[in-house]
Protein backbone atom coordinates (compact mmCIF):
# COMPACT_ATOMS: atom_id res chain seq x y z
CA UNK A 1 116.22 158.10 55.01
CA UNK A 2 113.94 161.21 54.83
CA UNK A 3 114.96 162.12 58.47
CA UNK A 4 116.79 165.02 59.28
CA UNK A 5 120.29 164.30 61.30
CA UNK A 6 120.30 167.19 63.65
CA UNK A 7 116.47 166.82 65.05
CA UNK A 8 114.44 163.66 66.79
CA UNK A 9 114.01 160.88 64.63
CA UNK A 10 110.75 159.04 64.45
CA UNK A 11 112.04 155.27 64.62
CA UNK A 12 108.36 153.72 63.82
CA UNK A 13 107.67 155.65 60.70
CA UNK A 14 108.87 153.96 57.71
CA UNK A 15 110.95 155.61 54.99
CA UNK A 16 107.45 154.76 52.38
CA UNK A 17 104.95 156.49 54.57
CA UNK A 18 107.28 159.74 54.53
CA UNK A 19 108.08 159.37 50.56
CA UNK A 20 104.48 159.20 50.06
CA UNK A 21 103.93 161.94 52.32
CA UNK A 22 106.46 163.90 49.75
CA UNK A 23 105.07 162.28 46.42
CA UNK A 24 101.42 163.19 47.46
CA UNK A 25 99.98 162.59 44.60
CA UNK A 26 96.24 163.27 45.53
CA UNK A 27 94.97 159.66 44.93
CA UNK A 28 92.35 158.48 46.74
CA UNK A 29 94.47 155.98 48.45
CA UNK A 30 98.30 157.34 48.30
CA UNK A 31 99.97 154.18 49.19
CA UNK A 32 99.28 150.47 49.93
CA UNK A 33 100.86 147.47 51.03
CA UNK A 34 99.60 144.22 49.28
CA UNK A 35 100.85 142.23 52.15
CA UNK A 36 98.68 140.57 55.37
CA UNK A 37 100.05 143.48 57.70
CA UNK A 38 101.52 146.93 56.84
CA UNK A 39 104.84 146.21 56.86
CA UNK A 40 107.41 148.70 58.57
CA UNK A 41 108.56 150.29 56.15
CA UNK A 42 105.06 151.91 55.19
CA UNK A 43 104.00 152.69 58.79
CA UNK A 44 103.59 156.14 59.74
CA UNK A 45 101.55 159.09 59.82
CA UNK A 46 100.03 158.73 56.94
CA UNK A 47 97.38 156.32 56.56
CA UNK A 48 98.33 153.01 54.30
CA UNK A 49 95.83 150.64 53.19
CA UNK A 50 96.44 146.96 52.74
CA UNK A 51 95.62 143.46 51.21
CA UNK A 52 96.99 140.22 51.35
CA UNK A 53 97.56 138.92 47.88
CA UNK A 54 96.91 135.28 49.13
CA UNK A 55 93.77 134.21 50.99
CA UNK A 56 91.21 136.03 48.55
CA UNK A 57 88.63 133.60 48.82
CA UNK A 58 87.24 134.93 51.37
CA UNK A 59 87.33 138.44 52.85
CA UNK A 60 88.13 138.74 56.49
CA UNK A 61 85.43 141.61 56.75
CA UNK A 62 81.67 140.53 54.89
CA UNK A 63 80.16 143.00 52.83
CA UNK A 64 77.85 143.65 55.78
CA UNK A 65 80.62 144.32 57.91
CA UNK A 66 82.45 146.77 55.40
CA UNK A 67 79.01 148.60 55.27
CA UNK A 68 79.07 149.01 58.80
CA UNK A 69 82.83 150.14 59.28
CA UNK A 70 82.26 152.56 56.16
CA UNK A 71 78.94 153.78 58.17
CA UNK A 72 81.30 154.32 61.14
CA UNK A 73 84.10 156.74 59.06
CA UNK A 74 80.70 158.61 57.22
CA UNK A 75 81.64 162.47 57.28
CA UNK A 76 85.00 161.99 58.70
CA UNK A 77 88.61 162.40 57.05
CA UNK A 78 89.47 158.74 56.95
CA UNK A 79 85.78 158.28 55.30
CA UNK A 80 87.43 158.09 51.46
CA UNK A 81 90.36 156.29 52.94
CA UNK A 82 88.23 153.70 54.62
CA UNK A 83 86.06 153.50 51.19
CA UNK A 84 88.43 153.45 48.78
CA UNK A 85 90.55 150.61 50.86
CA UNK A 86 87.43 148.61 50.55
CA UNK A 87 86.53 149.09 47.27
CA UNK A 88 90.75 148.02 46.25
CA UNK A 89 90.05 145.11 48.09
CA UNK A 90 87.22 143.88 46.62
CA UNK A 91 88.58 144.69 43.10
CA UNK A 92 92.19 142.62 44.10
CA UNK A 93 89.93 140.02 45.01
CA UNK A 94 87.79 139.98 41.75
CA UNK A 95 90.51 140.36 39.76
CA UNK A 96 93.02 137.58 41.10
CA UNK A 97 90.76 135.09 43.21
CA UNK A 98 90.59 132.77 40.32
CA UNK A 99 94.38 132.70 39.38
CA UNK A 100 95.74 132.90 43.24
CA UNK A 101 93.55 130.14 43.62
CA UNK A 102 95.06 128.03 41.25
CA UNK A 103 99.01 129.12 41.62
CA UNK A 104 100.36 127.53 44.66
CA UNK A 105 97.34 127.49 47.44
CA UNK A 106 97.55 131.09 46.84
CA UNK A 107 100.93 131.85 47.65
CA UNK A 108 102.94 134.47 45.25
CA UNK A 109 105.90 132.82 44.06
CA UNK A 110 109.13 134.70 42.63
CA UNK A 111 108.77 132.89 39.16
CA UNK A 112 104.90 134.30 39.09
CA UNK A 113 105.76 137.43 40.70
CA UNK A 114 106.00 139.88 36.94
CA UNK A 115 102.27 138.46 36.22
CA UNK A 116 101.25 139.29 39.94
CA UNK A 117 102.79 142.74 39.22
CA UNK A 118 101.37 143.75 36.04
CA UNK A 119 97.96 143.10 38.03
CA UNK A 120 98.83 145.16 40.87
CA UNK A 121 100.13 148.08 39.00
CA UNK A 122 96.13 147.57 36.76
CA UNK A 123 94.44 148.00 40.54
CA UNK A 124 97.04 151.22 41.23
CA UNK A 125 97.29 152.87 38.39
CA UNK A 126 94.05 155.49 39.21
CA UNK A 127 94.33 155.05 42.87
CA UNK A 128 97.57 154.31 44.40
CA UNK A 129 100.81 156.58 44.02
CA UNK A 130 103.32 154.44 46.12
CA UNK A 131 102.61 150.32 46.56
CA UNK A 132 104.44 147.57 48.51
CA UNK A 133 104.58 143.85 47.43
CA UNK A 134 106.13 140.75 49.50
CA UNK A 135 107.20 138.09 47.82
CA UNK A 136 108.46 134.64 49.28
CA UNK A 137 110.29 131.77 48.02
CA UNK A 138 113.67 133.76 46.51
CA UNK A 139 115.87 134.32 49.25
CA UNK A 140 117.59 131.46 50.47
CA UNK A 141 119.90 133.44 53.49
CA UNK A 142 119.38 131.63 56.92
CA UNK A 143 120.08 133.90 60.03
């Protein structure tokens, strides 16, 4: 999808990162993945934040560390990517810590996900044009 048929197809660049390449909304951060890698169907040229809705407790990267990295990008074009990425993450983690917490060792659930949701699209709604959520525990295929 969003690959032409008679030219070279790019076979690591999800169909997300192209539609937000098209939606381009102007948001500081145009899409994001709310999962503990960016899954493959946002990678691609553009860049894609992301943030694991479980293990909020504590950030991988201390607020010492963020400074630093932030430092690093200062001046360049990923500088308001690598800011803004930051400052979603520590706003995901404010705003669900408590709650994740509590619901299952902080695993998302299917029968929590609409709650989960409603929170996610609150955290997107200035920032984020396009945003990817993985949720466990529903499908029951094997193989």
């Amino acid at each position: 999808l969003g690959q032409p048929d008679n030219a070279s197809r790019d076979f690591r660049s999800g169909f997300m990162n192209r539609l937000a390449g098209v939606l381009g909304a102007g948001a500081s951060l145009e899409a994001m993945a709310f999962t503990d890698q960016v899954p493959l169907i946002l990678r691609g040229s553009l860049p894609v934040a992301n943030q694991a809705l479980r293990d909020l407790g504590k950030p991988a990267i201390s607020a010492s560390q963020a400074q630093t990295i932030a430092g690093m990008y200062a001046g360049t074009r990923l500088a308001g990517t690598v800011s803004g990425g930051f400052e979603v993450r520590d706003e995901v983690s404010r705003e669900m810590a408590g709650e994740m917490e509590a619901a299952s060792r902080g695993a998302i659930a299917a029968k929590g996900f609409s709650l989960e949701a409603r929170r996610v699209a609150r955290l997107m709604r200035d920032r984020v044009s396009l945003g990817f959520i993985d949720v466990g525990g529903w499908d029951t295929h094997v193989g």
